[in-house]
Protein backbone atom coordinates (compact mmCIF):
# COMPACT_ATOMS: atom_id res chain seq x y z
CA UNK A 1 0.00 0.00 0.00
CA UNK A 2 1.05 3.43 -0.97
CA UNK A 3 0.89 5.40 1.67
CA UNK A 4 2.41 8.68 3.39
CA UNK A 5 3.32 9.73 7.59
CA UNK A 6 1.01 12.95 7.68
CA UNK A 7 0.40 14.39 11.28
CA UNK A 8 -2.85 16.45 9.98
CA UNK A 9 -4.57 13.62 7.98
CA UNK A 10 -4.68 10.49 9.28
CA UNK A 11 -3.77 7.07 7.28
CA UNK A 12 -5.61 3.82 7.02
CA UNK A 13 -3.36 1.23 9.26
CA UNK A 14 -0.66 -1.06 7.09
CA UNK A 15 -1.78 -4.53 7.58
CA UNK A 16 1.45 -7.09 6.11
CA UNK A 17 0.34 -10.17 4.00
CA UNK A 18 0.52 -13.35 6.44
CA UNK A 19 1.11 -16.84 5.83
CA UNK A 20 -2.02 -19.16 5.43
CA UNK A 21 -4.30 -19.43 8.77
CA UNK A 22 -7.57 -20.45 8.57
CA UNK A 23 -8.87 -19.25 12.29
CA UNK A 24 -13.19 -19.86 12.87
CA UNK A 25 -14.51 -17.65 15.24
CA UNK A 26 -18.12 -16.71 15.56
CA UNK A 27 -18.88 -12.88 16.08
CA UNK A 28 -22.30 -12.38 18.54
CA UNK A 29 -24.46 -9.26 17.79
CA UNK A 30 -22.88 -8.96 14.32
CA UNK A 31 -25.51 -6.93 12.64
CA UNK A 32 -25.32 -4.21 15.57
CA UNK A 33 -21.25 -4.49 16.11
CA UNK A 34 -21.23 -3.38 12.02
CA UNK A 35 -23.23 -0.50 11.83
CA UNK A 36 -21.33 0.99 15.04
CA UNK A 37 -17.98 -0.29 13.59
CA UNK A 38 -18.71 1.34 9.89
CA UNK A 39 -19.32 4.93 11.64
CA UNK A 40 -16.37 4.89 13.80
CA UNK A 41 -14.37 3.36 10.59
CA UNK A 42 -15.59 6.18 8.42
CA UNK A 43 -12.08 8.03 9.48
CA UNK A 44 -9.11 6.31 9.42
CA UNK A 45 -7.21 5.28 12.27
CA UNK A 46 -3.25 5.03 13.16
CA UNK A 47 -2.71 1.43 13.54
CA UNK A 48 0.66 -0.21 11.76
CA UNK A 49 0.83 -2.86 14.21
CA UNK A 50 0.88 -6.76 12.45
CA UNK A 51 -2.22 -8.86 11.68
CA UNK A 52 -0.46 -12.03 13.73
CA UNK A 53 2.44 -13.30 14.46
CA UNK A 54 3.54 -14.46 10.81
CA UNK A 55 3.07 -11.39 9.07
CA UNK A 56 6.28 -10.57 7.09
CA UNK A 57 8.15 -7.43 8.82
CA UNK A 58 10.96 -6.69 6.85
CA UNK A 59 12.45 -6.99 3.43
CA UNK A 60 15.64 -9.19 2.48
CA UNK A 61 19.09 -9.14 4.54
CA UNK A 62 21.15 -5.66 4.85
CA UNK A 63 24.29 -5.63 3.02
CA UNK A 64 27.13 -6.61 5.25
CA UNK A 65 29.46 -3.57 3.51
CA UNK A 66 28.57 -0.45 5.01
CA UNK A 67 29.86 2.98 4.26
CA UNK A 68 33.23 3.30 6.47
CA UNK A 69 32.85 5.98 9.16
CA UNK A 70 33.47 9.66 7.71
CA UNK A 71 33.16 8.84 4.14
CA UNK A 72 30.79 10.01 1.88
CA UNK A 73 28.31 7.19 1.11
CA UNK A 74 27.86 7.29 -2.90
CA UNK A 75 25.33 4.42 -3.25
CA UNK A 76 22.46 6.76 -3.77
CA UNK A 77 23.99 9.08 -6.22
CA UNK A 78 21.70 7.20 -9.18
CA UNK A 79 18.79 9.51 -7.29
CA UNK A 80 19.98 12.69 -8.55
CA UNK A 81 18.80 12.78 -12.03
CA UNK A 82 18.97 15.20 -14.64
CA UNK A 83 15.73 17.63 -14.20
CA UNK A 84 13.48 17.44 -16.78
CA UNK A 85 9.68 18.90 -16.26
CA UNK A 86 6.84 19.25 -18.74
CA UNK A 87 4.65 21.64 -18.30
CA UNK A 88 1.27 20.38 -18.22
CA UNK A 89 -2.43 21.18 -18.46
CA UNK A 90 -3.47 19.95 -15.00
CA UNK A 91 -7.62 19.97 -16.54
CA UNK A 92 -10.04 18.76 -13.80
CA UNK A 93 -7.22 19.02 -11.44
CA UNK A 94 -6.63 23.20 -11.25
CA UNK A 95 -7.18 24.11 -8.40
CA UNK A 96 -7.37 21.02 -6.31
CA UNK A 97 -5.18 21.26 -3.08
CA UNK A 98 -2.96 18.23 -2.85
CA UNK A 99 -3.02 17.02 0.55
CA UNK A 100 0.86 14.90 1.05
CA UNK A 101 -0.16 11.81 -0.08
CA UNK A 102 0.19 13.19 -3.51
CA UNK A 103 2.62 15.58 -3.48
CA UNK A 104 5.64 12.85 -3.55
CA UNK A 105 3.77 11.49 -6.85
CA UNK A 106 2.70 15.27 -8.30
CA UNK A 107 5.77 17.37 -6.94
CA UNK A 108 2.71 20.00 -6.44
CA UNK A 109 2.66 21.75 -3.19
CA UNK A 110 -0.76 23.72 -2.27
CA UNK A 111 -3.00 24.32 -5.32
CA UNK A 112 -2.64 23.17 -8.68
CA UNK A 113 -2.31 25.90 -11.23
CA UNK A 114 -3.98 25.55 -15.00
CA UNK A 115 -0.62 24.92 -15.67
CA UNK A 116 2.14 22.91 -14.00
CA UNK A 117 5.87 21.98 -14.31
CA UNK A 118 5.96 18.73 -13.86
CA UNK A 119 9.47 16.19 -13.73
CA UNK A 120 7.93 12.79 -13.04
CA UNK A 121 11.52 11.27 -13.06
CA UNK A 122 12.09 13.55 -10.21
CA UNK A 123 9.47 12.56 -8.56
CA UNK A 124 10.26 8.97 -8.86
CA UNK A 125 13.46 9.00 -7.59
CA UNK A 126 12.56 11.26 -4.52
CA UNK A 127 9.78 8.30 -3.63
CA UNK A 128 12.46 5.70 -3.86
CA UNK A 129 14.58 7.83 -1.50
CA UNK A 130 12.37 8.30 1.04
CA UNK A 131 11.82 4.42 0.82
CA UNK A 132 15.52 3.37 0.77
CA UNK A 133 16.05 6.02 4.07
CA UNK A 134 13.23 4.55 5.79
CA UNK A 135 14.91 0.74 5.53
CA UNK A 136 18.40 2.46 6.40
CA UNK A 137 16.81 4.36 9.93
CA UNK A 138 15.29 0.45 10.86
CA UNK A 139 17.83 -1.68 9.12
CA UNK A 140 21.10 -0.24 9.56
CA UNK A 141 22.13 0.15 6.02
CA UNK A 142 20.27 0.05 2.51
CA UNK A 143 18.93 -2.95 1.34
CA UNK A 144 20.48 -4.44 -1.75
CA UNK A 145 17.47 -5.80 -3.08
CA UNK A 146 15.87 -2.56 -2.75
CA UNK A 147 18.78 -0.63 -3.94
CA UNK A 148 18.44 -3.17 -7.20
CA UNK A 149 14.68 -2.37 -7.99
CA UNK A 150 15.49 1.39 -7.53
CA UNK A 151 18.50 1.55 -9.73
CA UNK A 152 16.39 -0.67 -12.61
CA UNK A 153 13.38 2.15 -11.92
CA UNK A 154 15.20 5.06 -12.81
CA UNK A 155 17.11 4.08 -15.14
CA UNK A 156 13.92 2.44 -17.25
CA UNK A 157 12.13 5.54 -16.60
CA UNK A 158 13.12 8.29 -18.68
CA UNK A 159 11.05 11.65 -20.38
CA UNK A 160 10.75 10.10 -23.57
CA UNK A 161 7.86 7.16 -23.97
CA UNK A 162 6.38 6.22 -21.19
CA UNK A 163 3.79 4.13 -22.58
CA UNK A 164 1.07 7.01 -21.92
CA UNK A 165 -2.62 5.41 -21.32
CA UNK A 166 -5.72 6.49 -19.74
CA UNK A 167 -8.58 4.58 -17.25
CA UNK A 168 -10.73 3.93 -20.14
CA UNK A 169 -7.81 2.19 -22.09
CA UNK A 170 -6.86 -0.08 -18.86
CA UNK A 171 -9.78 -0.65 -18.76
CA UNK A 172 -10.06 -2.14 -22.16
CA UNK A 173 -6.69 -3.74 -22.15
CA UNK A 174 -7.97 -5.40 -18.61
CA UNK A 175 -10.82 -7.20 -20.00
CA UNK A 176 -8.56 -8.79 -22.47
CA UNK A 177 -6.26 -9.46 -20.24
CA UNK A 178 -8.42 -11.59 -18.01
CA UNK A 179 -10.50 -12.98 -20.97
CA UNK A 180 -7.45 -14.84 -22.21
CA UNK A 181 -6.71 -15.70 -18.79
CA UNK A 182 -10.38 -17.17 -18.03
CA UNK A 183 -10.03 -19.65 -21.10
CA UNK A 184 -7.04 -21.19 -19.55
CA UNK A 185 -8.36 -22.14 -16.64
CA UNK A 186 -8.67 -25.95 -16.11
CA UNK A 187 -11.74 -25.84 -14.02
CA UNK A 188 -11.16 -29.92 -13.97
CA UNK A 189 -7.85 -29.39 -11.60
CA UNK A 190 -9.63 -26.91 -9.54
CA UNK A 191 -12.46 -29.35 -8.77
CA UNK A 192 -9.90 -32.13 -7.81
CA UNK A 193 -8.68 -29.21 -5.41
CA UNK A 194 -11.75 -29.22 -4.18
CA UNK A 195 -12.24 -33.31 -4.00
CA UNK A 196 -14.75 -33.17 -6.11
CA UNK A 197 -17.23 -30.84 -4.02
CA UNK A 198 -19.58 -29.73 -6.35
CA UNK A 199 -21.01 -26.77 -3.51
CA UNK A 200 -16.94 -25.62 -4.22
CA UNK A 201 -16.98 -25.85 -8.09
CA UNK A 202 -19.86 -24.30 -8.49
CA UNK A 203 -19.82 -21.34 -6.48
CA UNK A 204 -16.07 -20.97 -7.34
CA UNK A 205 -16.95 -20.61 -11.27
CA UNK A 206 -19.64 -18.15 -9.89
CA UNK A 207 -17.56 -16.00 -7.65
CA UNK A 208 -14.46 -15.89 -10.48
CA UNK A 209 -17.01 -14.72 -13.28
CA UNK A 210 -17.70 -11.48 -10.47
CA UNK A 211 -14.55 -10.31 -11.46
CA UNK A 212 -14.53 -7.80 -14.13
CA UNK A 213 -12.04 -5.18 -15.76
CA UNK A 214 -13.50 -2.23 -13.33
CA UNK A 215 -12.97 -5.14 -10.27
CA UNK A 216 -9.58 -4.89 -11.38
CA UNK A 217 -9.36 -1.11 -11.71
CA UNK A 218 -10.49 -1.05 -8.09
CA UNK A 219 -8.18 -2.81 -6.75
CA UNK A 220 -5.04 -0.68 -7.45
CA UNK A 221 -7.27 2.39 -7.05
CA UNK A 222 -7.32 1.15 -3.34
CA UNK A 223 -3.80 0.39 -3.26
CA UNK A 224 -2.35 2.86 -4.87
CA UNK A 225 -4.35 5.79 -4.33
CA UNK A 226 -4.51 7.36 -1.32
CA UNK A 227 -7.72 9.16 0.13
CA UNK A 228 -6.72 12.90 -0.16
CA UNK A 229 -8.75 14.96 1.99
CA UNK A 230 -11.68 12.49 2.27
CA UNK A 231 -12.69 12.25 -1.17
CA UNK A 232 -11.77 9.09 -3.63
CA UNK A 233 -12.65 11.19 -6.30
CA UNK A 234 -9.37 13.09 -6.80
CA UNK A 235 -7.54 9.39 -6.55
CA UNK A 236 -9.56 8.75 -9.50
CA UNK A 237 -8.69 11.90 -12.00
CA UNK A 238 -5.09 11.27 -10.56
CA UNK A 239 -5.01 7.61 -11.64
CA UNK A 240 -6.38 8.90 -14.93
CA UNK A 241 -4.07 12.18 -15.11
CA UNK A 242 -0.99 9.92 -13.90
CA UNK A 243 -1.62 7.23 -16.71
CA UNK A 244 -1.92 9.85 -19.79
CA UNK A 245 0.74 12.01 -18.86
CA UNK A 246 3.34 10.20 -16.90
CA UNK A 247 2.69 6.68 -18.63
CA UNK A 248 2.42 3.46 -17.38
CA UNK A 249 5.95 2.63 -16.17
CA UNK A 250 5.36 5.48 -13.52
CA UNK A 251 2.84 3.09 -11.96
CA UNK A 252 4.94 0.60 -12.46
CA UNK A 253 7.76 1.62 -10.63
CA UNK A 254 6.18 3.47 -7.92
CA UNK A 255 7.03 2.16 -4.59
CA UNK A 256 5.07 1.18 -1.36
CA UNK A 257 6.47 3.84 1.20
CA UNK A 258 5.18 2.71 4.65
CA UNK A 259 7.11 -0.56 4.58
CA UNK A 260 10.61 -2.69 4.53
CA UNK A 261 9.34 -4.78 1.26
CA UNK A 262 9.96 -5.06 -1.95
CA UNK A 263 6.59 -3.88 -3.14
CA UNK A 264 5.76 -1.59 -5.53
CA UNK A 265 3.44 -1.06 -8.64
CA UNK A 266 -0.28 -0.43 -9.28
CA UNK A 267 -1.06 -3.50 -7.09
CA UNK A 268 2.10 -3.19 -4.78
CA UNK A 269 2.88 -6.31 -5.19
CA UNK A 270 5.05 -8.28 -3.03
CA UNK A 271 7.17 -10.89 -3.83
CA UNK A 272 5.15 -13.86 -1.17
CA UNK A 273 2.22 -12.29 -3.20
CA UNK A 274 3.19 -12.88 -6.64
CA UNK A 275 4.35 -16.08 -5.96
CA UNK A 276 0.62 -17.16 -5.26
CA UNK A 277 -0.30 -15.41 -8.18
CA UNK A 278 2.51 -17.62 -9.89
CA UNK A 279 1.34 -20.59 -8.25
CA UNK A 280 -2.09 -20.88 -9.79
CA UNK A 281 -1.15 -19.94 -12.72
CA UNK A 282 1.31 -23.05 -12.61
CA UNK A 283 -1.15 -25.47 -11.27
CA UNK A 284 -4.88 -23.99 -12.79
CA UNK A 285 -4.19 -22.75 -15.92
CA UNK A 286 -3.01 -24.65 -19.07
CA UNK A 287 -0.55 -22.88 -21.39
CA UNK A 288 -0.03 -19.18 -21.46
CA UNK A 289 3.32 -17.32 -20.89
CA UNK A 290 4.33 -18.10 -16.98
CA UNK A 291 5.01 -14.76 -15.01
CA UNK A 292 8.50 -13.08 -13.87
CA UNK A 293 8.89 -14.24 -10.25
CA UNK A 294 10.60 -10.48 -9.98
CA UNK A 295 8.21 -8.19 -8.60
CA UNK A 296 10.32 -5.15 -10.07
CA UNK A 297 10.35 -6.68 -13.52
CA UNK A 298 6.53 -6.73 -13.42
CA UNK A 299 5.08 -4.47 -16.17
CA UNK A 300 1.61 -3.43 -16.14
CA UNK A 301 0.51 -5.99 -18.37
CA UNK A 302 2.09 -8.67 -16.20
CA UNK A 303 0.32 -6.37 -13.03
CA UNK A 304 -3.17 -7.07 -14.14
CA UNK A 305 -2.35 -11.04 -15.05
CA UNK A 306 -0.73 -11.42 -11.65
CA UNK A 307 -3.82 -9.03 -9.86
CA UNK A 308 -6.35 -11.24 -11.01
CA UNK A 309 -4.85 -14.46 -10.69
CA UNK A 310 -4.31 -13.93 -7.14
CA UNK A 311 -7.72 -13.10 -6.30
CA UNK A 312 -8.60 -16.54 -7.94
CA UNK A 313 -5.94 -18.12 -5.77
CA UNK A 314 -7.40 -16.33 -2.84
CA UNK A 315 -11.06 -17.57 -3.68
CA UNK A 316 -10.10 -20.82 -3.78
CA UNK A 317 -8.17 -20.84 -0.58
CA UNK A 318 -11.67 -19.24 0.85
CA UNK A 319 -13.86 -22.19 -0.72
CA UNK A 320 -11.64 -24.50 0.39
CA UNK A 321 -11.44 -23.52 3.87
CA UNK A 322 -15.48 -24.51 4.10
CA UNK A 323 -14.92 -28.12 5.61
CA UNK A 324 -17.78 -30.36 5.36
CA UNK A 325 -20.20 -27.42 5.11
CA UNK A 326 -21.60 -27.74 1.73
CA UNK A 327 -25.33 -26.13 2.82
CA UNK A 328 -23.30 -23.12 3.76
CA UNK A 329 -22.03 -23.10 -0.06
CA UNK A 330 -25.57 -24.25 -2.07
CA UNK A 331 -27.41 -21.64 0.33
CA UNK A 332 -25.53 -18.23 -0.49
CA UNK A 333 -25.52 -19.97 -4.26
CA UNK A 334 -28.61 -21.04 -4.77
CA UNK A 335 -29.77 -17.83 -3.65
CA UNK A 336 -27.61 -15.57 -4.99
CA UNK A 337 -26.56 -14.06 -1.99
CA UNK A 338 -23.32 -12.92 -3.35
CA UNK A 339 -22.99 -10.01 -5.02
CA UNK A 340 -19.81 -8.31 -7.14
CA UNK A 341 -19.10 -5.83 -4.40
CA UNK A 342 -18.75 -8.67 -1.95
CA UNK A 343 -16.50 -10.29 -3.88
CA UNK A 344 -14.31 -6.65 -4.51
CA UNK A 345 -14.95 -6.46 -0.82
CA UNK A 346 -13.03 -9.79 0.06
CA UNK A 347 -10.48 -9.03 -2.63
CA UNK A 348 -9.23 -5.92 -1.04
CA UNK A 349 -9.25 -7.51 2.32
CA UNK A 350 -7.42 -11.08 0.96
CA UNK A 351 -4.36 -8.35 0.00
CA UNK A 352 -3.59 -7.20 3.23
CA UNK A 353 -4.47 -10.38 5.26
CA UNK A 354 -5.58 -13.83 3.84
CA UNK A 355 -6.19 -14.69 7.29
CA UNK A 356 -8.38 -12.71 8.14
CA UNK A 357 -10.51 -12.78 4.52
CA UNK A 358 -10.85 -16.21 4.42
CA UNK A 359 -12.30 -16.14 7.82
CA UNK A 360 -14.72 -13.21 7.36
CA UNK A 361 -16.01 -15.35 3.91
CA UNK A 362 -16.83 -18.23 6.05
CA UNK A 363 -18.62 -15.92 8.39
CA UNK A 364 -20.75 -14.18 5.45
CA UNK A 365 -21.90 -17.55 4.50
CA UNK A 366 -23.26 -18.50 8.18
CA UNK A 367 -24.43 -14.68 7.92
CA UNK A 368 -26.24 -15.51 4.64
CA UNK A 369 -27.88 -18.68 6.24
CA UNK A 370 -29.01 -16.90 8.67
CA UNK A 371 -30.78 -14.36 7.24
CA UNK A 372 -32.44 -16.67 4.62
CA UNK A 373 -33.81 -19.28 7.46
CA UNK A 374 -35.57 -15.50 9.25
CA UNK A 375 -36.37 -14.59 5.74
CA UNK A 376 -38.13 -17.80 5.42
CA UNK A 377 -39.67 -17.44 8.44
CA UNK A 378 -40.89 -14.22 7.93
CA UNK A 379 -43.01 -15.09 4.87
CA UNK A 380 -44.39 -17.62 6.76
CA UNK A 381 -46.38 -15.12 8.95
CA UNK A 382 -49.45 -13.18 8.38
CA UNK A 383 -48.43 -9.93 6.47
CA UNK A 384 -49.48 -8.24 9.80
CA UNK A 385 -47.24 -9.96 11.58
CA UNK A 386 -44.03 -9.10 10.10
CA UNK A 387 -41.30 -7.19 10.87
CA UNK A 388 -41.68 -3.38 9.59
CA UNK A 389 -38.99 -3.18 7.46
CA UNK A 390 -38.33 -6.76 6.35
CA UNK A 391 -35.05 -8.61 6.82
CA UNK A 392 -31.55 -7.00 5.56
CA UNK A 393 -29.59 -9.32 3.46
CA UNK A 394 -26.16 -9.70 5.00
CA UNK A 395 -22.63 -8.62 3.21
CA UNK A 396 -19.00 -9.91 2.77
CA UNK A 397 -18.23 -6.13 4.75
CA UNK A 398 -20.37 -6.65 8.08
CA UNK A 399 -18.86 -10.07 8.28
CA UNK A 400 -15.11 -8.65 7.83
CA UNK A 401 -16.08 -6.03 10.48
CA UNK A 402 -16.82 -8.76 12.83
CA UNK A 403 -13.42 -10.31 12.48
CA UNK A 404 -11.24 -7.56 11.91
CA UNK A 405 -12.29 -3.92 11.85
CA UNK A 406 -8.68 -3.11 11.12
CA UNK A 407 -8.53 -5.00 7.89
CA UNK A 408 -12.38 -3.87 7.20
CA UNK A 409 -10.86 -0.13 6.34
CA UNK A 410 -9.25 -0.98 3.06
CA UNK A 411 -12.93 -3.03 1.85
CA UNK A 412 -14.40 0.18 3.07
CA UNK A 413 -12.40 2.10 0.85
CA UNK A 414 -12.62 -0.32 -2.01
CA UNK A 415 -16.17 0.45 -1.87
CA UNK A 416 -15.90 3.97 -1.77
CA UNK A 417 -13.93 3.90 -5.15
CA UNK A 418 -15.84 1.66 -6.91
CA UNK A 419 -19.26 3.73 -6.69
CA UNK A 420 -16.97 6.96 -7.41
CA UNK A 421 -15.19 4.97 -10.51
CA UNK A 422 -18.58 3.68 -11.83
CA UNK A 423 -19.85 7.33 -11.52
CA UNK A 424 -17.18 8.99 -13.68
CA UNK A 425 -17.10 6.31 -16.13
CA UNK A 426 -21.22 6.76 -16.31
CA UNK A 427 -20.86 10.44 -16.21
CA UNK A 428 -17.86 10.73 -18.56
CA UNK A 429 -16.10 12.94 -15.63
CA UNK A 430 -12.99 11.65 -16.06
CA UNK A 431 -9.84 14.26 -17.44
């Protein structure tokens, strides 16, 4: 997750990818611990503590050659590049006041003018910085590995072509990205994952099919773009503005600044991540060209194939986890109680912690039981006798709430962009 120390606006907490847990814990008073946990949610708290014990802390071993005492220490002299700014139309973005989190990315302080100059190089390379210096204050020294990914970023990024694009063309290139990838999938090998379970297969080929080009654009709209000053729709013309004018790569190469990792891109990706991703591709999908186990080599192409096969490696982890509990599986399928915001929902929380996800889907299924058997019983009564109001279907967020209202923030915010991304696609609002 991109994201920025800022004493006057507070930042959602940075929750590190854990190892597979599958923890079953029943939440009482769910319905009622939700709505109270969504208001006080609605800001974001301070909280960069881990999800559980296994959640990865830091990135690979220091270099054991550090800079002698009272020498000038040279390994960061690849930062200072050559300035080189375009000036640039900022359209629907004069005169929006960049709160921190984007003035690393915009190099804008206060209001933007009509016009701006611009030297996304710069910019760049004073992100990488400020990640490099933050392992050096915990680590000791710089790490090599992220020395290596920060050398190969600036020197790939340069002012000429940056493979300029837009939301509307991701968008595009998305769905063909995951329409090649969806008739590759050997459904057969995921079924013998599943021994067979038809409840699994079933509602696995449903969930998958929930996932669309915009799911996808959500997702790194989440992770890549902060809130700034409470409103997702200034990530959104930023995503847009950054695509056409600074290009792709920029995306690419921009690093996660409020950790140790190597993880960067529109997804910042990680490399226990990726190597999911990399995993069902290996296992589930029959032919196709395999992905770079590098998470710095990863292009934006290659960021879209990886982002959506490791939701589907994440949904099958979920299914899987439902032991001997195939009602819980034909109920929320047969009755479509599964919607494609509860799947966004559990793929923005499945990015931060697995853990956690997989638990709150089992949850949303008992949820979704639930409210069908009172449904049921509801209908069974005189008209007179019903409850004012009728019964409120249950979501994949209340559930995730229940478990983990840390982790519930970034669904919350996946939410938020995804009504604000459908509205300025509807609206045509975009730059």
């Amino acid at each position: 997750m991109l994201e920025f120390s800022n004493k006057k606006n507070k930042i959602e907490p940075k929750v590190d990818r854990s190892k597979r847990k599958f923890l079953i814990g029943a939440g009482l008073g769910v319905a009622a611990v939700a709505g109270l946990a969504i208001k006080e949610l609605s800001n974001d708290t301070e909280d960069d503590s881990p999800e559980n014990e296994n959640s990865i802390q830091s990135a690979p071993p220091v270099s054991q050659a550090q800079a002698p005492e009272n020498t000038i220490d040279r390994r960061l002299d690849f930062l200072n590049v050559e300035p080189a700014p375009q000036q640039i139309n900022m359209g629907r973005l004069t005169g929006v006041s960049f709160a921190h989190e984007f003035q690393m990315m915009m190099g804008i302080e206060g209001r933007a003018k009509e016009v701006e100059n611009i030297d996304f190089r710069k910019n760049i390379s004073i992100m990488w910085r400020a990640k490099l210096e933050r392992y050096k204050r915990n680590a000791g020294d710089y790490s090599p590995t992220l020395l290596q990914a920060a050398q190969k970023a600036i020197s790939e990024y340069s002012t000429g072509d940056q493979n300029s694009s837009s939301l509307s063309a991701e968008n595009e290139n998305i769905n063909t990205i995951i329409n090649s990838l969806r008739r590759k999938i050997n459904f057969v090998a995921i079924g013998n994952r599943f021994k067979s379970s038809n409840s699994k297969k079933r509602l696995f080929d449903r969930l998958q099919s929930f996932i669309t080009s915009k799911s996808l654009l959500n997702y790194s709209l989440t992770e890549i773009m902060p809130p700034s000053n409470g409103t997702v729709r200034v990530g959104i013309s930023m995503f847009d503005f950054l695509l056409k004018h600074a290009g792709t790569k920029f995306l690419d190469f921009i690093p996660a600044l409020n950790d140790d990792l190597l993880s960067m891109g529109p997804y910042q990706f990680t490399p226990p991540a990726l190597s999911d991703a990399i995993t069902f591709q290996a296992r589930y999908l029959t032919g196709g060209t395999p992905l770079t186990r590098d998470v710095s080599e990863l292009r934006m192409a290659d960021n879209h194939a990886a982002a959506f096969l490791f939701g589907l490696n994440n949904l099958v982890f979920a299914i899987d986890k439902i032991e001997n509990l195939d009602h819980l599986l034909d109920n929320s399928f047969t009755n479509n109680l599964i919607t494609t915001v509860d799947v966004e929902d559990f793929l923005a929380a499945a990015h931060h912690s697995p853990v956690r996800a997989y638990e709150a889907f089992k949850k949303f299924l008992e949820l979704n039981l639930d409210y069908k058997r009172t449904l049921d019983a509801e209908n069974r009564k005189p008209a007179r006798q019903r409850r004012s109001g009728g019964v409120t279907r249950p979501n994949y967020l209340i559930a995730l709430i229940s478990i983990s209202p840390r982790v519930s923030v970034y669904s919350q915010r996946s939410r938020r962009n995804r009504i604000a991304l459908d509205n300025a696609f509807r609206t045509n609002t975009l730059l």
